[in-house]
Protein backbone atom coordinates (compact mmCIF):
# COMPACT_ATOMS: atom_id res chain seq x y z
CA UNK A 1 3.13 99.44 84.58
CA UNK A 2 5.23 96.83 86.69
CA UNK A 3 2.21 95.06 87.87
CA UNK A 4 0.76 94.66 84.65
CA UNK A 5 4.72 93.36 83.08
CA UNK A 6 4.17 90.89 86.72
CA UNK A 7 0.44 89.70 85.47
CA UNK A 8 1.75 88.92 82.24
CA UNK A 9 5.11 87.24 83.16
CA UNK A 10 2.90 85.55 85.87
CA UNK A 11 -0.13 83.89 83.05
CA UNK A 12 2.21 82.96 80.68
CA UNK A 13 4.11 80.59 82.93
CA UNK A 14 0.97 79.47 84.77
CA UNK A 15 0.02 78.24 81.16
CA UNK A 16 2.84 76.74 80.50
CA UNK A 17 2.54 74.29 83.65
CA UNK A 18 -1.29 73.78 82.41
CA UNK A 19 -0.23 72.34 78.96
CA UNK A 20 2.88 71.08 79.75
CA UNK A 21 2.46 68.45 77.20
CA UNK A 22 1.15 70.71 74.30
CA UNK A 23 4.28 72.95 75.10
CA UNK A 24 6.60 70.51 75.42
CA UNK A 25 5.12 69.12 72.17
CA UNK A 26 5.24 72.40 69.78
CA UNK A 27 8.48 73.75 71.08
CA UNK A 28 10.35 70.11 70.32
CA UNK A 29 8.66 70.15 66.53
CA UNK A 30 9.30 73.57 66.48
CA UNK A 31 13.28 72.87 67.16
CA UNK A 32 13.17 69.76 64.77
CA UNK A 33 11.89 71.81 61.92
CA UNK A 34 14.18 74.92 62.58
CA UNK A 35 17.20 72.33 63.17
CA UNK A 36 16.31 71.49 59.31
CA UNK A 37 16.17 74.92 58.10
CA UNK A 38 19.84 75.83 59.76
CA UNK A 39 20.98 72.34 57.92
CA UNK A 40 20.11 73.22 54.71
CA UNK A 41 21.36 76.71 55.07
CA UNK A 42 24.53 75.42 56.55
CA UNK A 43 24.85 72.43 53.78
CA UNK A 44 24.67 75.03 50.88
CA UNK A 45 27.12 77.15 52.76
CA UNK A 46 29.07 73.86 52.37
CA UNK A 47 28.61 73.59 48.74
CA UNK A 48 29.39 76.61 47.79
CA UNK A 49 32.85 76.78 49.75
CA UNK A 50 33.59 73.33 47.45
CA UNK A 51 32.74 75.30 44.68
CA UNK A 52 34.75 78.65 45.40
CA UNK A 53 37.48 78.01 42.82
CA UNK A 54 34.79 77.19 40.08
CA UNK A 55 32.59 80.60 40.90
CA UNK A 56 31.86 83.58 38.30
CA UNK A 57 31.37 81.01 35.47
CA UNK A 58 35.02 79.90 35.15
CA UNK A 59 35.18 76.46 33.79
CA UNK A 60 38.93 76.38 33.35
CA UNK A 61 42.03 77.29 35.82
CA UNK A 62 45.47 76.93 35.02
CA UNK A 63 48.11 76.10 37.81
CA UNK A 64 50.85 77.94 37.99
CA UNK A 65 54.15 76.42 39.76
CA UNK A 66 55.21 78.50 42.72
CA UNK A 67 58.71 78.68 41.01
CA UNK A 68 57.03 80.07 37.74
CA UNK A 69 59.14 83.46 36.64
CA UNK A 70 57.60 86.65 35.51
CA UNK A 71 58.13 85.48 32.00
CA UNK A 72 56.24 82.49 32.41
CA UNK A 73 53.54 84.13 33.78
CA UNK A 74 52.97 86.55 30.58
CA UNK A 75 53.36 83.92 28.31
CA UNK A 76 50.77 82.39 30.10
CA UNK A 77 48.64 85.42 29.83
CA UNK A 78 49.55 86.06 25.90
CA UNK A 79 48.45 82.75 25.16
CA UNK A 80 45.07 83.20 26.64
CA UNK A 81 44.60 86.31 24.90
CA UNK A 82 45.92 85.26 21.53
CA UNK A 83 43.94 84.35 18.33
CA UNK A 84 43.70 80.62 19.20
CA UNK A 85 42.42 80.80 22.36
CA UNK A 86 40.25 84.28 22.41
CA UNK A 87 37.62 82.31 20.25
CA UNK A 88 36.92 80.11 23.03
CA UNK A 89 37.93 82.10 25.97
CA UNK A 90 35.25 84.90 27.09
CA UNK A 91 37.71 86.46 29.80
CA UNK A 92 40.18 85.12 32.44
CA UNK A 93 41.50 86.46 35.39
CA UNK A 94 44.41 85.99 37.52
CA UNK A 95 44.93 85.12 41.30
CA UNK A 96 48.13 85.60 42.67
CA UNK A 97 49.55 84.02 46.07
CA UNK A 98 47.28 86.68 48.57
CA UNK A 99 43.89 85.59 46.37
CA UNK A 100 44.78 81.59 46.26
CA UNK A 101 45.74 81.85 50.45
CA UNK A 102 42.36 83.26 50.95
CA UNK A 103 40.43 80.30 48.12
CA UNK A 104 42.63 77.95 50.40
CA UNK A 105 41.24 78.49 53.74
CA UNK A 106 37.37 78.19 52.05
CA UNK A 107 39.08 74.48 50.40
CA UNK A 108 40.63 73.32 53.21
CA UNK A 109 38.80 74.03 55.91
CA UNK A 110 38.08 70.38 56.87
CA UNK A 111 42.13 69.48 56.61
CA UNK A 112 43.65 72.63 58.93
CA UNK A 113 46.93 70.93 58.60
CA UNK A 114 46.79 70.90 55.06
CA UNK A 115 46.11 74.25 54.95
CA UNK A 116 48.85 75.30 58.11
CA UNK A 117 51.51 74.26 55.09
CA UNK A 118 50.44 76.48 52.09
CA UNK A 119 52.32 79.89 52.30
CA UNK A 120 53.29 82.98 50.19
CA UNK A 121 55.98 80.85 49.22
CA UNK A 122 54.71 77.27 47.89
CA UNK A 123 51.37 78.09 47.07
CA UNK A 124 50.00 77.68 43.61
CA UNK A 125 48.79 80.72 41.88
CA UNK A 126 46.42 80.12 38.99
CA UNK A 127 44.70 81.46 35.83
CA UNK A 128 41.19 81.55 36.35
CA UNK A 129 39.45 81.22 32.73
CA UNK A 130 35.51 81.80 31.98
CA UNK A 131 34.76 80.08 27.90
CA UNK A 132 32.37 81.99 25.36
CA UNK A 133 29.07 80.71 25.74
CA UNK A 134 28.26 77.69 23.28
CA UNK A 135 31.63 76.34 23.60
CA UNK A 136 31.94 72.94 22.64
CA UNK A 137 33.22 70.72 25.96
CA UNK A 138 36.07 68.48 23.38
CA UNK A 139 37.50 72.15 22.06
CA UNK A 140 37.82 73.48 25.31
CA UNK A 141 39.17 70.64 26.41
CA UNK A 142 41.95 70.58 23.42
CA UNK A 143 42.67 73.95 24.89
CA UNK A 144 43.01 73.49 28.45
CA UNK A 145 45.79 70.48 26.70
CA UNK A 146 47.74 72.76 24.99
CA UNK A 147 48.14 75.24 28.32
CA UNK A 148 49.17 72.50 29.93
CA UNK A 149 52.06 71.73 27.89
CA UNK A 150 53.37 75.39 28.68
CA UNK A 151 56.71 75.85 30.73
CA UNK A 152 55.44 76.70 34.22
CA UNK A 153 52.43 75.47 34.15
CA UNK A 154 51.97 73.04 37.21
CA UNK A 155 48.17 71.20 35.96
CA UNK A 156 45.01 72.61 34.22
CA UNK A 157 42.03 71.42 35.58
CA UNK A 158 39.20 71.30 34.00
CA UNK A 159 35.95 71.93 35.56
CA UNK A 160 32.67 70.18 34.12
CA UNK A 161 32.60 66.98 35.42
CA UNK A 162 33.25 68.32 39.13
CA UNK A 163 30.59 71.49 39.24
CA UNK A 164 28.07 69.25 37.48
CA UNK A 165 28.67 66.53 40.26
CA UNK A 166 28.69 68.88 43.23
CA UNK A 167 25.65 71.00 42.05
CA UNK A 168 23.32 68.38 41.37
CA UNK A 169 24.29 67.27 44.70
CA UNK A 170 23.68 70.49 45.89
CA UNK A 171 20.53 70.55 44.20
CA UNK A 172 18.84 67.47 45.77
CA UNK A 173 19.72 67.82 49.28
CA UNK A 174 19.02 71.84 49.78
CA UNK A 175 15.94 71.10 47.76
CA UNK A 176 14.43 68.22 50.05
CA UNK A 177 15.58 69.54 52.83
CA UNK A 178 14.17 72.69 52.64
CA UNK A 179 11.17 71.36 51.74
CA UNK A 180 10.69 69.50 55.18
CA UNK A 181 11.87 71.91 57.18
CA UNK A 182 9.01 73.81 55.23
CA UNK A 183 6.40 71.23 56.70
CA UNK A 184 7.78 70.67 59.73
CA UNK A 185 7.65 74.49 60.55
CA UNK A 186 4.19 74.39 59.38
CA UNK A 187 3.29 71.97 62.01
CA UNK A 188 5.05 73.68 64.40
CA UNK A 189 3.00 76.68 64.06
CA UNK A 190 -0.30 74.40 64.24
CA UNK A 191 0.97 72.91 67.47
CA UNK A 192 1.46 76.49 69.08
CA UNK A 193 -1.95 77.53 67.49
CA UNK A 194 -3.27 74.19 68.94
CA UNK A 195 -1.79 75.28 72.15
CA UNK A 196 -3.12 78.77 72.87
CA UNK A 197 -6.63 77.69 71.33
CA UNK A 198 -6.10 75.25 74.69
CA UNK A 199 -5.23 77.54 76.78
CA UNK A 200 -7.69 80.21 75.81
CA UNK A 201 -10.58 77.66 76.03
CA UNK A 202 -9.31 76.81 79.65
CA UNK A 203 -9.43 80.00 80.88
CA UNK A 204 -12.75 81.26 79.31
CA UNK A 205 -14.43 81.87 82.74
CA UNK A 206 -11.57 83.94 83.87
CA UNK A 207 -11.57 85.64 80.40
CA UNK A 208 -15.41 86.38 80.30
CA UNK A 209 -15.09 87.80 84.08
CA UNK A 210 -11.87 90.06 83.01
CA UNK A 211 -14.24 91.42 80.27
CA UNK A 212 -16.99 92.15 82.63
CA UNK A 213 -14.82 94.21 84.66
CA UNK A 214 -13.08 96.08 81.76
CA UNK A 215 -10.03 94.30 80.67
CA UNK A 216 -9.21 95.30 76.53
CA UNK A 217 -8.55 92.20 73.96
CA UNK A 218 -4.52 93.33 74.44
CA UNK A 219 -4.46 92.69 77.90
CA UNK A 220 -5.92 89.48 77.98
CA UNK A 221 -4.35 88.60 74.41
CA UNK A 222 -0.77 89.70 75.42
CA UNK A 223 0.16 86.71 77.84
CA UNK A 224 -1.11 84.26 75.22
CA UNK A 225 0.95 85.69 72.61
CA UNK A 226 3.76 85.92 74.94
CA UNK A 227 3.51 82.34 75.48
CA UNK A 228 3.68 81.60 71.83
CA UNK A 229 6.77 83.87 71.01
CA UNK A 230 8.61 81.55 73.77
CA UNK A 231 7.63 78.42 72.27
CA UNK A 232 9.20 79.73 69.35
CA UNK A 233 12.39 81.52 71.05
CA UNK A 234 12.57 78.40 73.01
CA UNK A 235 12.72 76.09 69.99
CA UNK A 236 15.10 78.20 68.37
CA UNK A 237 17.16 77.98 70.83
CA UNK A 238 17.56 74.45 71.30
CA UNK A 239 18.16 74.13 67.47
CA UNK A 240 20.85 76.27 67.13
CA UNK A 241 22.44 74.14 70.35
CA UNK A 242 21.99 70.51 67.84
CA UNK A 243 23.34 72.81 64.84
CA UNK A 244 26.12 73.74 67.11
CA UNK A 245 26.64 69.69 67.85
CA UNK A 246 25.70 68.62 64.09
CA UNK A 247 28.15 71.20 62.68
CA UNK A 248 31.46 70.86 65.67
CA UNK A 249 30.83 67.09 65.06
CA UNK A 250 30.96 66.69 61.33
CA UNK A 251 34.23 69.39 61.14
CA UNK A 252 36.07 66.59 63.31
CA UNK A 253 34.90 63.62 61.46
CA UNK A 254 36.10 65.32 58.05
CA UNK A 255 39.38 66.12 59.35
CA UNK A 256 40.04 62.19 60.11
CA UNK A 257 39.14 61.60 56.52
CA UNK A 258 42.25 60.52 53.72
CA UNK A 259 44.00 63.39 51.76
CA UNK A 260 42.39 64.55 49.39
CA UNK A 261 38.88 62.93 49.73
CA UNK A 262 37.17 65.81 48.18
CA UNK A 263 35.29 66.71 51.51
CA UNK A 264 37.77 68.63 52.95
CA UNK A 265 35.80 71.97 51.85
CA UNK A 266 32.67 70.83 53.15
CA UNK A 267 32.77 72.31 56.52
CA UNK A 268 31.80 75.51 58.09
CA UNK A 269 33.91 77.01 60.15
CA UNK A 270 33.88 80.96 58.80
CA UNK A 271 31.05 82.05 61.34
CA UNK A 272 28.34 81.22 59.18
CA UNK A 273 26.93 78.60 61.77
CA UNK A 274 26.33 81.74 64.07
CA UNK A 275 24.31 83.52 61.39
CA UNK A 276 22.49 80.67 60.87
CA UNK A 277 21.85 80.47 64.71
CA UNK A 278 20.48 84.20 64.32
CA UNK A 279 18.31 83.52 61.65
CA UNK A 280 16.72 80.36 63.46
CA UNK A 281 15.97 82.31 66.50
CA UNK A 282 14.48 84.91 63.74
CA UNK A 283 11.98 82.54 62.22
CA UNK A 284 11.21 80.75 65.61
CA UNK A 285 10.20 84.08 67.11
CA UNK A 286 8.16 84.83 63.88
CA UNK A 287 6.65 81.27 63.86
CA UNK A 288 5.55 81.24 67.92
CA UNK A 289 4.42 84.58 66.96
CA UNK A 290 2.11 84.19 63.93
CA UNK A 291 0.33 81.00 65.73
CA UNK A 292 -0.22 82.49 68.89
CA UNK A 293 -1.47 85.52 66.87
CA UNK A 294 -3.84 83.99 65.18
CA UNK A 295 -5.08 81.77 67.72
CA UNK A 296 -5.60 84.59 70.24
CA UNK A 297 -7.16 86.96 68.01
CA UNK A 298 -10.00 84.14 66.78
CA UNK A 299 -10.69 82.53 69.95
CA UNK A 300 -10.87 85.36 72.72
CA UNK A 301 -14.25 86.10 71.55
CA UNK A 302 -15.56 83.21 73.92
């Protein structure tokens, strides 16, 4: 068993040194293309944290001072619940100091200073309202008005011309993205393909003499497999190490942005990067391993 985990560890670096240019080749366009599939997971990641207040459909929140009393707060409440407002508001929910500390560390990630100053005690709880569907934008916006003239109310803010901003944004950057990390990967996969096809075809006397003397399609086939499933590993690798620098990099260059630039929430820096790290190592495993696959199962019949 140990010699035959030796003759396999042995062939698939002795082919690595014989294409050194084809390996080089498919494991760099492998790590390009997987680089773009951890940026456009990592960029809606992004989005979606500048979005967090706006989730579940609500279209209208309603600040709440930090000094607001108890009072305040139900009137607040009542008024969102009577007759003038039910016929335009679906449901509402409110999030006290806890629930706005935690939508604070998703907002200002990018501004850690920012965020260092919020507390139990100054932060601004809020009124988180969802409208009926087919509300008309000018009535809702009438209503969000009136709240706003209510005693404790710090600001409404109103939440069309933001999401609609953000999530066509959203929409044209995952989209293309995607898209070319799409191709990319597929030409990844052709390179390692290209690559074992090579290797195969450069070993064929040493293949047709293993036959001869009894050696199955597996044992010949595992090495060149191998091979491909590094290429892959390998590329994986070295994309989540530029997602690493991509990601560290753009978290310092938001913080020296001005207050309140908006881009403050665009940053990852939950742990997400790691998962998306996991899953590039994932799909660059799968991708060495579906084009060496394929490669060594239609050309060892030489």
């Amino acid at each position: 068993m140990l010699s035959r985990v030796r003759y396999v560890l042995r062939e698939t670096l002795d082919s690595f040194r014989r294409n050194a240019t084809l390996t080089v080749a498919s494991i760099v366009t492998a790590a390009i293309s997987l680089l773009g599939v951890g940026l456009t997971l990592l960029s809606q990641h992004a989005f979606d944290n500048l979005l967090a207040r706006w989730e579940g459909g609500v279209e209208m929140i309603v600040f709440m001072n930090p000094t607001a009393t108890e009072d305040q707060l139900v009137l607040v409440e009542t008024s969102l619940t009577s007759d003038n407002s039910s016929q335009f508001i679906e449901s509402f929910e409110y999030c006290d100091e806890i629930c706005s500390l935690e939508e604070a560390d998703r907002i200002f990630a990018g501004e850690p200073g920012v965020r260092n100053l919020l507390n139990e005690d100054n932060i601004l709880t809020q009124f988180k309202a969802v409208p009926t569907e087919g509300t008309d934008v000018e009535l809702l916006r009438q209503v969000s008005d009136r709240f706003a003239e209510l005693p404790g109310v710090f600001d409404v803010s109103f939440a069309e011309d933001q999401i609609s901003l953000i999530s066509q944004l959203q929409s044209f950057f995952g989209f293309r993205l995607l898209l070319l990390s799409v191709f990319l990967l597929l030409a990844a996969i052709l390179l390692i393909w290209n690559t074992i096809r090579t290797a195969i075809f450069a070993r064929r006397r040493e293949i047709e003499v293993m036959k001869l003397v009894g050696a199955t399609d597996w044992f010949i086939r595992v090495p060149f497999m191998l091979e491909g499933l590094l290429h892959g590993i390998i590329g994986g690798v070295l994309a989540s190490g530029g997602l690493w620098a991509w990601n560290s990099q753009w978290t310092s260059g938001v913080q020296a942005f001005p207050d309140n630039s908006g881009f403050s929430a665009l940053v990852v820096v939950d742990g997400y990067d790691q998962t998306v790290m996991l899953i590039m190592l994932i799909i660059g495993a799968l991708a060495g391993a579906i084009g060496s696959g394929i490669a060594a199962s239609r050309f060892l019949d030489i």
